[in-house]
C-alpha atoms as a PDB file:
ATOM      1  CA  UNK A   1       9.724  -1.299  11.931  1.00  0.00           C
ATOM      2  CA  UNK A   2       8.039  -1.326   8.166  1.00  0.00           C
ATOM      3  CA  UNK A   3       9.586  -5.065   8.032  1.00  0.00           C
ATOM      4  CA  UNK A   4       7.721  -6.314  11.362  1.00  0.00           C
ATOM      5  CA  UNK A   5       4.591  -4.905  10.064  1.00  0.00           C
ATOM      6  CA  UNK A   6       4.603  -5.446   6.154  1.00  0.00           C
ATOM      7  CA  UNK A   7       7.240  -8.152   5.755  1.00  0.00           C
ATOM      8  CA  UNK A   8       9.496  -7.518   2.120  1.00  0.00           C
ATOM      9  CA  UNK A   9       8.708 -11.112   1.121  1.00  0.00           C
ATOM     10  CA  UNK A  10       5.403 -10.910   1.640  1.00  0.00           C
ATOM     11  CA  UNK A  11       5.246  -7.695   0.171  1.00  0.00           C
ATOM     12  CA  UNK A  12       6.648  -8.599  -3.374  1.00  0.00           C
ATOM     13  CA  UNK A  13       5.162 -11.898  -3.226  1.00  0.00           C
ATOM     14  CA  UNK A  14       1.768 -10.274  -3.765  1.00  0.00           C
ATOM     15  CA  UNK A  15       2.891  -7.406  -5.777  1.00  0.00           C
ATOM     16  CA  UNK A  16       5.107  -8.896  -8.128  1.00  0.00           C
ATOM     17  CA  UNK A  17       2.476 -10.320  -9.773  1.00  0.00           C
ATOM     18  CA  UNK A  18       0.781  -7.063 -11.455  1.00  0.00           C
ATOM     19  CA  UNK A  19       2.052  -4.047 -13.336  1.00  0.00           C
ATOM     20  CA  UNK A  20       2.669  -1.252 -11.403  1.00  0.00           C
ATOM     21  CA  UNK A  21       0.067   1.823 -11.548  1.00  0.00           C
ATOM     22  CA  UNK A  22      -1.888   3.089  -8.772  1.00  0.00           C
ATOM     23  CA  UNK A  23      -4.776   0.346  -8.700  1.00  0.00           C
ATOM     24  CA  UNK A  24      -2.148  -1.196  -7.442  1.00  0.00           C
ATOM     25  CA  UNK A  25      -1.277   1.074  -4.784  1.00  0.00           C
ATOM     26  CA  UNK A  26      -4.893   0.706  -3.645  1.00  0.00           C
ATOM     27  CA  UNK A  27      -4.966  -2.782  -3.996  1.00  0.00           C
ATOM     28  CA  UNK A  28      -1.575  -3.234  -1.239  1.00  0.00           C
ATOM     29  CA  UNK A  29      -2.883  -0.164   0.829  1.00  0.00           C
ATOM     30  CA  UNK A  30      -6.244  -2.242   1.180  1.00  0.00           C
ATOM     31  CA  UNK A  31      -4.649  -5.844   1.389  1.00  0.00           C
ATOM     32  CA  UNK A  32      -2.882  -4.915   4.039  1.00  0.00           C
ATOM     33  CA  UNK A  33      -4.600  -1.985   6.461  1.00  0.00           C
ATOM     34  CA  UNK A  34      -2.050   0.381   5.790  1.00  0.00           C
ATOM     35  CA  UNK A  35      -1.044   3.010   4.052  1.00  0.00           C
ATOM     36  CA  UNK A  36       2.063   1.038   1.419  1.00  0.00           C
ATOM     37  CA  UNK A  37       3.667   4.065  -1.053  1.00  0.00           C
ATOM     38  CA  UNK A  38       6.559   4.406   0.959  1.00  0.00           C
ATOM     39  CA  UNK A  39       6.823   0.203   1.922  1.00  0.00           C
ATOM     40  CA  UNK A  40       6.557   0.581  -2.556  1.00  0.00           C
ATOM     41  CA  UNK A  41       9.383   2.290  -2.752  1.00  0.00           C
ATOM     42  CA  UNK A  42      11.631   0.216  -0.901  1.00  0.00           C
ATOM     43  CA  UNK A  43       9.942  -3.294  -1.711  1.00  0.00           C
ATOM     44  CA  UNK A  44       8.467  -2.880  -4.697  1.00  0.00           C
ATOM     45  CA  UNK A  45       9.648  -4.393  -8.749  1.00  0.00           C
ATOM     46  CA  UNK A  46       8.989  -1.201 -10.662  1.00  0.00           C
ATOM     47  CA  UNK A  47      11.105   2.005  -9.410  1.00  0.00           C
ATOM     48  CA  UNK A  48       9.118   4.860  -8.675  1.00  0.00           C
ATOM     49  CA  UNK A  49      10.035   8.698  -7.174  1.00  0.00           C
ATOM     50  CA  UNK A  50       7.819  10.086  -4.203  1.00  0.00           C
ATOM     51  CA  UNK A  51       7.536  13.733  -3.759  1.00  0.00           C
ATOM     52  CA  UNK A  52       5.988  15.144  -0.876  1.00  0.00           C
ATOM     53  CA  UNK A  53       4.418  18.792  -1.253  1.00  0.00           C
ATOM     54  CA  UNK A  54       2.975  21.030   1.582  1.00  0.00           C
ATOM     55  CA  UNK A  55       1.227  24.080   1.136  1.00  0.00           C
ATOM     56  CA  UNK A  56       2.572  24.173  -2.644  1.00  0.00           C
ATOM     57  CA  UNK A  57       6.230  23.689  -1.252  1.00  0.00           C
ATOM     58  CA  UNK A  58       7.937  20.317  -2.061  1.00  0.00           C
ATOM     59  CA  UNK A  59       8.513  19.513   1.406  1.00  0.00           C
ATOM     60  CA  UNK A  60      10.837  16.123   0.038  1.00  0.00           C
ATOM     61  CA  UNK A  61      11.431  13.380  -2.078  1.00  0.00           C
ATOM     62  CA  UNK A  62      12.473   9.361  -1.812  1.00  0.00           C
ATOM     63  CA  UNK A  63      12.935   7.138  -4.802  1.00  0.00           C
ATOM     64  CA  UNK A  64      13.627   4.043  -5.706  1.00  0.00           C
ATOM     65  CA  UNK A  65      17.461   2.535  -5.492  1.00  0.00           C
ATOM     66  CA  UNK A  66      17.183   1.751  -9.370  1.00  0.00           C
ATOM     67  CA  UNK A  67      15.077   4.968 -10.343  1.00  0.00           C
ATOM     68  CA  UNK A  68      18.228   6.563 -12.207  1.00  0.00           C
ATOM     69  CA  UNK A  69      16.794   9.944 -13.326  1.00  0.00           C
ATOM     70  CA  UNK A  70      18.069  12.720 -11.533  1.00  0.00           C
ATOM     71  CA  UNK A  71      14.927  14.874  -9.788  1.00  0.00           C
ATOM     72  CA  UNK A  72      15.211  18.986 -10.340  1.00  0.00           C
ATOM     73  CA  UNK A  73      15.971  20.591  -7.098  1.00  0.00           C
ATOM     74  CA  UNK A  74      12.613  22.040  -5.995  1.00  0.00           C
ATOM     75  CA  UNK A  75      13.099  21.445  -2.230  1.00  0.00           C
ATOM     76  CA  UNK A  76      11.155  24.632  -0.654  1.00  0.00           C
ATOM     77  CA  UNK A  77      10.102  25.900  -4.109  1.00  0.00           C
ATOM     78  CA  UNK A  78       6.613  24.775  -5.447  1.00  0.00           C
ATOM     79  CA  UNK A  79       6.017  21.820  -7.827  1.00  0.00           C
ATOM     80  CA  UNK A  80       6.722  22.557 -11.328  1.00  0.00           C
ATOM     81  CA  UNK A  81       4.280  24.374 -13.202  1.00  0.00           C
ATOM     82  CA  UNK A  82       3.269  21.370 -15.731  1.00  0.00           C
ATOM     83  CA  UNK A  83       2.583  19.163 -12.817  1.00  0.00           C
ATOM     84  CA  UNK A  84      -0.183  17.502 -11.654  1.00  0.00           C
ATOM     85  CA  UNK A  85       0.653  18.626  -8.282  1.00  0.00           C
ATOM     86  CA  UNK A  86       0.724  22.147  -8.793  1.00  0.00           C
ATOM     87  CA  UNK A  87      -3.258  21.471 -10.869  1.00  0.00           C
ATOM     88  CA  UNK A  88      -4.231  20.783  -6.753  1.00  0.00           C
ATOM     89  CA  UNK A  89      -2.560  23.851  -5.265  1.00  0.00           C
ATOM     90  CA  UNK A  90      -3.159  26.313  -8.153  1.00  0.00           C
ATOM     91  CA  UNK A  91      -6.582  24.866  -8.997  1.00  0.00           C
ATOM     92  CA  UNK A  92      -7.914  22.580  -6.603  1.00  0.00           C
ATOM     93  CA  UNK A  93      -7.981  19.710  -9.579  1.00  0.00           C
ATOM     94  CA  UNK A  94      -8.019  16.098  -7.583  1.00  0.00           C
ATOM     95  CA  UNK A  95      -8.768  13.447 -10.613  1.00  0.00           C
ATOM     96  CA  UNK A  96     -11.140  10.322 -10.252  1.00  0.00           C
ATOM     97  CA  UNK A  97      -9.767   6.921  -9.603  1.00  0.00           C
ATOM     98  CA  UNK A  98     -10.233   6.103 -13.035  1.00  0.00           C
ATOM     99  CA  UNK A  99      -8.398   8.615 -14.304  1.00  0.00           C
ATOM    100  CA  UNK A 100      -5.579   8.894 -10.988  1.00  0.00           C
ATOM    101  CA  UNK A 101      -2.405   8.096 -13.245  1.00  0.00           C
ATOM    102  CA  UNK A 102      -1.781  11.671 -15.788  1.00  0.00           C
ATOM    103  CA  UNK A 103       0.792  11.218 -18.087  1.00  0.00           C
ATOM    104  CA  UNK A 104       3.573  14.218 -17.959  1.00  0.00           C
ATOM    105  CA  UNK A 105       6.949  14.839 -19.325  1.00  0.00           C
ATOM    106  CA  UNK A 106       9.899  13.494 -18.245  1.00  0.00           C
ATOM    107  CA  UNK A 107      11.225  17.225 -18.422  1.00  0.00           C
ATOM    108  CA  UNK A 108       8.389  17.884 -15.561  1.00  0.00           C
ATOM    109  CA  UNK A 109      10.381  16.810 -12.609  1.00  0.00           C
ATOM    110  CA  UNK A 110      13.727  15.429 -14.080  1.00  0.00           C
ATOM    111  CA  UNK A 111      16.835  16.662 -15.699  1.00  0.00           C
ATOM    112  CA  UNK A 112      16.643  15.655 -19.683  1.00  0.00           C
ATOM    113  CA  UNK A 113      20.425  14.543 -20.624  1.00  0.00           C
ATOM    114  CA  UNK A 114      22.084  16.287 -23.701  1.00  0.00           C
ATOM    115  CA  UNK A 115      20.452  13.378 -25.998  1.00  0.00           C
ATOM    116  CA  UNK A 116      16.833  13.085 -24.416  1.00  0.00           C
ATOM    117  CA  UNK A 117      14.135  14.167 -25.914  1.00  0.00           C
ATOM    118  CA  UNK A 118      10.921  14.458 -23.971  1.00  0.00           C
ATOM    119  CA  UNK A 119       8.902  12.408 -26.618  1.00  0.00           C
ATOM    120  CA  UNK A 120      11.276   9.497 -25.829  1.00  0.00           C
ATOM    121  CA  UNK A 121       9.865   8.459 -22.577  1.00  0.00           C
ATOM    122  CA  UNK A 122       6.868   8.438 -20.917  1.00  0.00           C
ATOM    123  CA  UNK A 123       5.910   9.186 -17.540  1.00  0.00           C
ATOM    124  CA  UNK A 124       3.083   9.130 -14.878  1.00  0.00           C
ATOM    125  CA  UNK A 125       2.205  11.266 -12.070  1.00  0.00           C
ATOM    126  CA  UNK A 126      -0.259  10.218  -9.376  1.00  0.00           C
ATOM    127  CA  UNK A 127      -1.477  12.488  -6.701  1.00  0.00           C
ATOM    128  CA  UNK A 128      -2.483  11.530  -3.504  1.00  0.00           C
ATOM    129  CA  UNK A 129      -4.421  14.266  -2.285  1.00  0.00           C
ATOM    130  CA  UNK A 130      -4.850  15.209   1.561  1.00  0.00           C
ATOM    131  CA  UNK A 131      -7.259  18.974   1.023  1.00  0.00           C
ATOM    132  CA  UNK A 132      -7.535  19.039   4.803  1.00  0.00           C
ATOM    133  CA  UNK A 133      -3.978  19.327   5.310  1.00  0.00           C
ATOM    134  CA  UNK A 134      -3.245  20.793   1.844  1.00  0.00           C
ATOM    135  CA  UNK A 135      -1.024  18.143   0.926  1.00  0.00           C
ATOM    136  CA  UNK A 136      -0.053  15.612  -2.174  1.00  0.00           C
ATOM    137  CA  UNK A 137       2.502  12.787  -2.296  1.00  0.00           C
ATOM    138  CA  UNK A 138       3.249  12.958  -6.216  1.00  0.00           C
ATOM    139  CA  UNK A 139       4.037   9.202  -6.872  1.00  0.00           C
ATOM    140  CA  UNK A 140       5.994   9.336 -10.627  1.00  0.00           C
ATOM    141  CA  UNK A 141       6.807   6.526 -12.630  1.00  0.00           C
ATOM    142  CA  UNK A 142       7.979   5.179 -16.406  1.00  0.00           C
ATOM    143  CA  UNK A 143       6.230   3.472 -18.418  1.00  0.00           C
ATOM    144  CA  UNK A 144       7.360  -0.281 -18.750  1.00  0.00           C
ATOM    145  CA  UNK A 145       4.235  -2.739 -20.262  1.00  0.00           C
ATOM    146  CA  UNK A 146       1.872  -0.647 -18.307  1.00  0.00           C
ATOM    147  CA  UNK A 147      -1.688  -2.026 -18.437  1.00  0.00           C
ATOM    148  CA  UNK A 148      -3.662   0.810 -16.621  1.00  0.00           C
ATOM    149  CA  UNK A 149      -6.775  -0.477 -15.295  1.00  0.00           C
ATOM    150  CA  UNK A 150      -6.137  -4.105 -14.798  1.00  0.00           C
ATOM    151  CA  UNK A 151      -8.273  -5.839 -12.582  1.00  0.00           C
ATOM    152  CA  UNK A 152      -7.163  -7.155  -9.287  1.00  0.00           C
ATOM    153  CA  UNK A 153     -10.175  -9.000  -8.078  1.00  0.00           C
END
């Protein structure tokens, strides 16, 4: 169904030519009338992880086919205490636009491996906040030439 309404070609044709952060997210959501995270996911260049949280529960996650970190089992357990998710539930934080992408730890929702180090990596967390239905789709990414606050027109 995603295909006959948001085509994969046309898709990537417009969003392979920016940097993935979540300007860009806007940018697609606006371009075309819908709402894209999940049409990111499966169409898009840079490989993200989605994790849906309800009432401070992660309700569940998607990812990307070529986002290789494995994600800490938190399935009916709240977000992780270092997250920007659990700064909504526990404190009602929702950050500007300017400010959307947060950088936290890889350690915050993956597994480290016996050699990584948290200081090795770095990763974003975007919240898209619903407060009337006390929701947030965390939308986490690496960094990879990541020009935050590029201008799309």
């Amino acid at each position: 169904m995603s295909e006959l309404l948001m085509s994969a070609k046309l898709f990537t044709s417009i969003s392979d030519d920016y940097d993935f952060d979540p300007t860009l997210l806007r940018f697609l959501a606006e371009e075309f009338e819908s709402s894209i995270t999940y049409r990111y996911v499966e169409c898009g260049h840079h490989s993200i992880c989605l994790v849906y949280s309800y009432n401070n529960k992660v309700r569940y996650w998607k990812r990307h086919d070529n986002f290789w970190y494995f994600l800490k089992n938190r399935t009916k357990f709240p977000p992780p205490e270092d997250s920007i998710a659990t700064e909504f539930f526990n404190h009602g934080k929702i950050y500007p636009k300017n400010e959307s992408a947060q950088e936290v730890d890889k350690s915050t929702w993956f597994e480290l491996r016996d050699r990584d180090r948290d200081q090795d990596f770095t990763f974003y967390e975007y919240c898209i906040v619903t407060p009337k239905y006390n929701t947030v789709l965390s939308v986490i990414w690496e960094e990879a030439n990541l020009d935050l606050g590029f201008d799309l027109g």
